[in-house]
Protein backbone atom coordinates (compact mmCIF):
# COMPACT_ATOMS: atom_id res chain seq x y z
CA UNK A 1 135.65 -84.83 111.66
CA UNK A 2 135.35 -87.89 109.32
CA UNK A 3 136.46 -91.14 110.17
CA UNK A 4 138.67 -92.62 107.31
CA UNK A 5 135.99 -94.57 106.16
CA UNK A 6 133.72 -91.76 105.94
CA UNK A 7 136.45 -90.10 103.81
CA UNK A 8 136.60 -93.35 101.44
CA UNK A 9 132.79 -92.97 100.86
CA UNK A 10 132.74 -89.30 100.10
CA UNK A 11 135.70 -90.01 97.52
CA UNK A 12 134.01 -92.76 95.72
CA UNK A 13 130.45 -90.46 95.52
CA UNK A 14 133.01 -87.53 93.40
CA UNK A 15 134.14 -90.65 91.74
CA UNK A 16 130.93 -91.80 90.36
CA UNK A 17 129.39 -88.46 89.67
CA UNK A 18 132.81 -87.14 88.14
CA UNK A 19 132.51 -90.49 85.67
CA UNK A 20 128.74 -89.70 85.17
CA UNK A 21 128.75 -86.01 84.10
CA UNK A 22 131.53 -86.37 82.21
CA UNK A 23 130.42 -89.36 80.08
CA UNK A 24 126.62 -87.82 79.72
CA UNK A 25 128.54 -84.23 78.91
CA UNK A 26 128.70 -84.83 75.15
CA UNK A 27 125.84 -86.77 75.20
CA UNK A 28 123.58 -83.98 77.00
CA UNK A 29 124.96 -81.23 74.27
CA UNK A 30 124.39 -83.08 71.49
CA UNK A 31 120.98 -84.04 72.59
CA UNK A 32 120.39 -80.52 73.83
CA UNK A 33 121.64 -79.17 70.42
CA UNK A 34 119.26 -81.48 68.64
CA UNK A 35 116.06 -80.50 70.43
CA UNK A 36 117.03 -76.51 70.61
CA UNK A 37 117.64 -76.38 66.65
CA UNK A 38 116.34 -79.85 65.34
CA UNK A 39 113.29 -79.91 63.30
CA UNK A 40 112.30 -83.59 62.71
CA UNK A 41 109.68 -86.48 63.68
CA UNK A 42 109.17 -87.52 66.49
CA UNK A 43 111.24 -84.36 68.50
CA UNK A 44 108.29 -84.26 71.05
CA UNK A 45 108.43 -87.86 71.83
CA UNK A 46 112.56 -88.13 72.14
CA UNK A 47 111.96 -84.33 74.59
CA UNK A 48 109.91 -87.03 76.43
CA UNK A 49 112.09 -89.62 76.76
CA UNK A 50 115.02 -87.69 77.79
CA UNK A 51 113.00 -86.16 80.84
CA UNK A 52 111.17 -89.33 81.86
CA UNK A 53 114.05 -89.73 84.47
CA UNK A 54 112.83 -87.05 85.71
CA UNK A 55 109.02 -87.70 86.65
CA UNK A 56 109.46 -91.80 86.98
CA UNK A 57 110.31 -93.48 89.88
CA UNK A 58 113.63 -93.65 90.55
CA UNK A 59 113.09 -97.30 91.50
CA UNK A 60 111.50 -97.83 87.96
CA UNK A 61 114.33 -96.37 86.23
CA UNK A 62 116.71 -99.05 87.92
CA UNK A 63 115.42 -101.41 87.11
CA UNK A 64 114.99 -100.59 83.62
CA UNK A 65 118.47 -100.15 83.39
CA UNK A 66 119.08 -103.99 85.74
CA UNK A 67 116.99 -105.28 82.77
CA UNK A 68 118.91 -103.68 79.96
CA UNK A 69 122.58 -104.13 81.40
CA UNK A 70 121.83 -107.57 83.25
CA UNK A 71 124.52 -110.07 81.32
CA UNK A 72 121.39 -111.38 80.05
CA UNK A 73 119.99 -108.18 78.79
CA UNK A 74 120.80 -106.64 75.61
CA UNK A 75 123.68 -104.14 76.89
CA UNK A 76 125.01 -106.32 79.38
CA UNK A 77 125.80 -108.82 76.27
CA UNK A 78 127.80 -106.37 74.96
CA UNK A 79 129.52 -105.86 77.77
CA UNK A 80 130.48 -108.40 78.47
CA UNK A 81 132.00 -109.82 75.33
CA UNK A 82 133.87 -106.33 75.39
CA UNK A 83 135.25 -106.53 78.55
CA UNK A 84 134.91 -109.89 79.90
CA UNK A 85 132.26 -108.47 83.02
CA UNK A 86 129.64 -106.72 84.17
CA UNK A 87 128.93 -103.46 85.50
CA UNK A 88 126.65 -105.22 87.90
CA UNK A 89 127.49 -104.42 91.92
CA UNK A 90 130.26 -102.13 90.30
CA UNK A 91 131.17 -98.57 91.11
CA UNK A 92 130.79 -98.34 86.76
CA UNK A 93 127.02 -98.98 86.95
CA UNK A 94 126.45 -97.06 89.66
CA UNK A 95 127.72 -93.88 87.80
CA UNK A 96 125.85 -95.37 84.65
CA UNK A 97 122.63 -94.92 86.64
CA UNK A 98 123.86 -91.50 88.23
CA UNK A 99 124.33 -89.97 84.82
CA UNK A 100 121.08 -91.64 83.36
CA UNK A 101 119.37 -89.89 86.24
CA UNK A 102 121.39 -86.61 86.12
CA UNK A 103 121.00 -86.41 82.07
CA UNK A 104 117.57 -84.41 82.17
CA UNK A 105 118.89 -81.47 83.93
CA UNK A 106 121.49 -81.27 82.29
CA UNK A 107 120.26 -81.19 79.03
CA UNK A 108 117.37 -78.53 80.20
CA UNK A 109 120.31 -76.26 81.10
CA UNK A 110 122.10 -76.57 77.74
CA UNK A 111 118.62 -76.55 75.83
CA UNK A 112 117.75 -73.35 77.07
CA UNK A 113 121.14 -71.71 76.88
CA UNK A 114 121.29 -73.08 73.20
CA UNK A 115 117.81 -71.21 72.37
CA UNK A 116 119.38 -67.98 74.20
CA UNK A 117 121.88 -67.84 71.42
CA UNK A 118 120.53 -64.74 69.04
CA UNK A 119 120.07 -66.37 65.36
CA UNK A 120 120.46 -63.13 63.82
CA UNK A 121 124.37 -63.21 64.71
CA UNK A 122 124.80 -67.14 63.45
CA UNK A 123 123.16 -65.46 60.36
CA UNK A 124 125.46 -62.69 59.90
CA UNK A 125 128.56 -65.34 60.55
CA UNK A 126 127.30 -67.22 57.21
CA UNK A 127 126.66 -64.24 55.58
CA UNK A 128 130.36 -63.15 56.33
CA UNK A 129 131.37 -66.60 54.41
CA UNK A 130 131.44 -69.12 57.53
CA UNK A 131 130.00 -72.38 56.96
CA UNK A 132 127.65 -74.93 59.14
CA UNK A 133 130.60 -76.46 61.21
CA UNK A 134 132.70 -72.70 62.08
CA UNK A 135 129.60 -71.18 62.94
CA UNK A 136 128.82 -73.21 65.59
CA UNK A 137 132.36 -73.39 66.73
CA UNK A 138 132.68 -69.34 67.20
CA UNK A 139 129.23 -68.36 67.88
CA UNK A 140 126.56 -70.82 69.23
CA UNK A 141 128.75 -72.72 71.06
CA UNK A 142 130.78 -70.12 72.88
CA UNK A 143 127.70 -68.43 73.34
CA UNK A 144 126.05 -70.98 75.07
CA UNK A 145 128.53 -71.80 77.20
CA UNK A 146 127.02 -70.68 80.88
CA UNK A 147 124.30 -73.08 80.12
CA UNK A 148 127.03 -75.88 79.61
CA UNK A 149 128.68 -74.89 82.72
CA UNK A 150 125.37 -74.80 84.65
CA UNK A 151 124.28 -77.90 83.20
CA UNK A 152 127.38 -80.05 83.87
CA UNK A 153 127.51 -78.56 88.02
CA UNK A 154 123.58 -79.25 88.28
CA UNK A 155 124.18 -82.54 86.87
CA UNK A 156 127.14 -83.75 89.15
CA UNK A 157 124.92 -82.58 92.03
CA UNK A 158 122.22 -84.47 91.01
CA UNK A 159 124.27 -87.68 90.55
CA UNK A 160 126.05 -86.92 93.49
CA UNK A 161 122.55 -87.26 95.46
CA UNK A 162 121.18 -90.80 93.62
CA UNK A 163 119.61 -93.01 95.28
CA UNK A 164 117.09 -95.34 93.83
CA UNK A 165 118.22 -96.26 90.76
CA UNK A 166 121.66 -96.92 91.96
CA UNK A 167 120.31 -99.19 95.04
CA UNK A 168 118.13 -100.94 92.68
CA UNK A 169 120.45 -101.28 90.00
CA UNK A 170 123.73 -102.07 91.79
CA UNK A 171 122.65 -102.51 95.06
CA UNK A 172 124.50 -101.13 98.17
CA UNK A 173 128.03 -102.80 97.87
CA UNK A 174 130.56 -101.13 100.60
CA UNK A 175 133.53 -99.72 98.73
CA UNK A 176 132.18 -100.53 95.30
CA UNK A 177 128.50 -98.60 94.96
CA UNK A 178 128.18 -97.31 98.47
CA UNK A 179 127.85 -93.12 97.94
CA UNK A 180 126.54 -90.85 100.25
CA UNK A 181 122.91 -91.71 100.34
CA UNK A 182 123.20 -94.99 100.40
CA UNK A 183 125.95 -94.81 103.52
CA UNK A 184 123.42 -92.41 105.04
CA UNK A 185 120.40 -94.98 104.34
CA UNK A 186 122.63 -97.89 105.96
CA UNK A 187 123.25 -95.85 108.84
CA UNK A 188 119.87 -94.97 109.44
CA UNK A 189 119.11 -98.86 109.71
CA UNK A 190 121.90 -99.71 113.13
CA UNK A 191 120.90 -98.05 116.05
CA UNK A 192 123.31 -95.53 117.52
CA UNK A 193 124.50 -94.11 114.60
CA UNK A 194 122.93 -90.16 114.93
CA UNK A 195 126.71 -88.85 114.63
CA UNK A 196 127.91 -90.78 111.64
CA UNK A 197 124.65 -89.49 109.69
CA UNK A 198 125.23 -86.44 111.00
CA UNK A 199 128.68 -85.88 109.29
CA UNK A 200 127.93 -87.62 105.98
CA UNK A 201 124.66 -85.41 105.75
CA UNK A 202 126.81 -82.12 106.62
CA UNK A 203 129.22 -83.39 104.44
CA UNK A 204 126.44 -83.97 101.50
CA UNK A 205 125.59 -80.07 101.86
CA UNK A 206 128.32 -79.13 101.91
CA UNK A 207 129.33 -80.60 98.65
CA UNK A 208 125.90 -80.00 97.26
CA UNK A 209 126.03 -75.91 98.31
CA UNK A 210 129.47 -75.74 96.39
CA UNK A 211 128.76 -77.27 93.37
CA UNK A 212 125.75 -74.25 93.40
CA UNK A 213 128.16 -71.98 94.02
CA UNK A 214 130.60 -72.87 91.50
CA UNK A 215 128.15 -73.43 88.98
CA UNK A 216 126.46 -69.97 89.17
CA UNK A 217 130.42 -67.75 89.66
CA UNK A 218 131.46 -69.87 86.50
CA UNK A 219 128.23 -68.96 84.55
CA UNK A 220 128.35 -65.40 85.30
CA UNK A 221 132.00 -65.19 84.46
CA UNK A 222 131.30 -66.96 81.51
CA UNK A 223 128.43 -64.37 80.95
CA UNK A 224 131.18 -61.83 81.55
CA UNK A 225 133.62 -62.92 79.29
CA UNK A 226 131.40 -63.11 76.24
CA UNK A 227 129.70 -59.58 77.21
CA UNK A 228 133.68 -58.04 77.07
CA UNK A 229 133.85 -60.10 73.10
């Protein structure tokens, strides 16, 4: 059984990868959208940038994001004239760097599910009178909808399990940017410890395993749902 603190860090890892997939959702559609259906310069080197998360170095991807939101860097600036702070040691950066790191599979998932859609029946929609906008309202995006789904589960998963970009970003604050894997890596450094690891790993797998789970029975209802249409 979790201790209350235990509890406190599982809560603030949903947090943080709640934040994260739902601020890279619209981001990961539109950017999915663009590279399923966009034909412009320079498409192979954005398809590049959008998966580097996925084949750098966590470590290096922190810190490219400590450079760029530092309060000297050119997004911290911003920052903080808009808000008066900095997302620095904060539970907001350390979903900033779980949805930087999470926004490559999720935008694989939507990609592909976007290409799935059959152009032959967004065809027939504008051939039926519907323009640009009402086509992709009723069929591509409807259609493409397990992909979402799938995309957005994968991608809290996957921010639910980051670990170097966050510690090298934001550090390992208690209460602030402490998730999972980073309570699990401080553990691991105090002697005597084998039963709190113990329940936050269990408890990681077990949040891991049902975010599968719910990603793949919403997809295939989805699937279900359009097959009845």
């Amino acid at each position: 059984m979790l201790t209350g603190a235990e509890w406190g860090i599982v809560a603030l890892s949903l947090r943080i990868g709640g934040v994260a997939v739902l601020v890279m959702l619209p981001i990961a559609f539109a950017l999915a959208y663009l590279l399923a259906r966009g034909r412009f310069p320079g498409k192979i080197l954005l398809d590049g940038l959008v998966h580097l998360p996925l084949v750098l170095p966590p470590v290096v991807t922190g810190w490219l994001l400590l450079l760029a939101f530092a309060p000297t860097g050119p997004l911290g600036r911003i920052i903080e004239a808009l808000t008066g702070g900095t997302v620095l040691f904060r539970w907001t950066g350390a979903a900033i760097a779980a949805g930087v790191m999470a926004l490559p599979l999720m935008v694989r998932a939507m990609r592909l599910s976007i290409e799935a859609v059959d152009r032959q029946l967004e065809s027939a929609a504008r051939t039926l009178g519907a323009g640009r906008w009402r086509v992709f309202r009723t069929v591509t995006l409807p259609l493409s909808v397990p992909g979402v789904v799938a995309g957005t589960v994968l991608g809290f998963a996957r921010a639910l399990g980051e670990f170097g970009a966050t510690i090298t970003f934001v550090s390992n604050v208690p209460d602030q940017t402490q998730t999972l894997p980073l309570a699990i890596y401080s553990q691991l450094q105090i002697p005597g410890t084998d039963a709190t690891v113990f329940r936050l790993a269990v408890m990681s797998v077990v949040i891991a395993l049902a975010a599968l789970v719910a990603s793949e029975m919403l997809a295939r209802r989805a699937g279900r749902g359009q097959h009845v249409l």
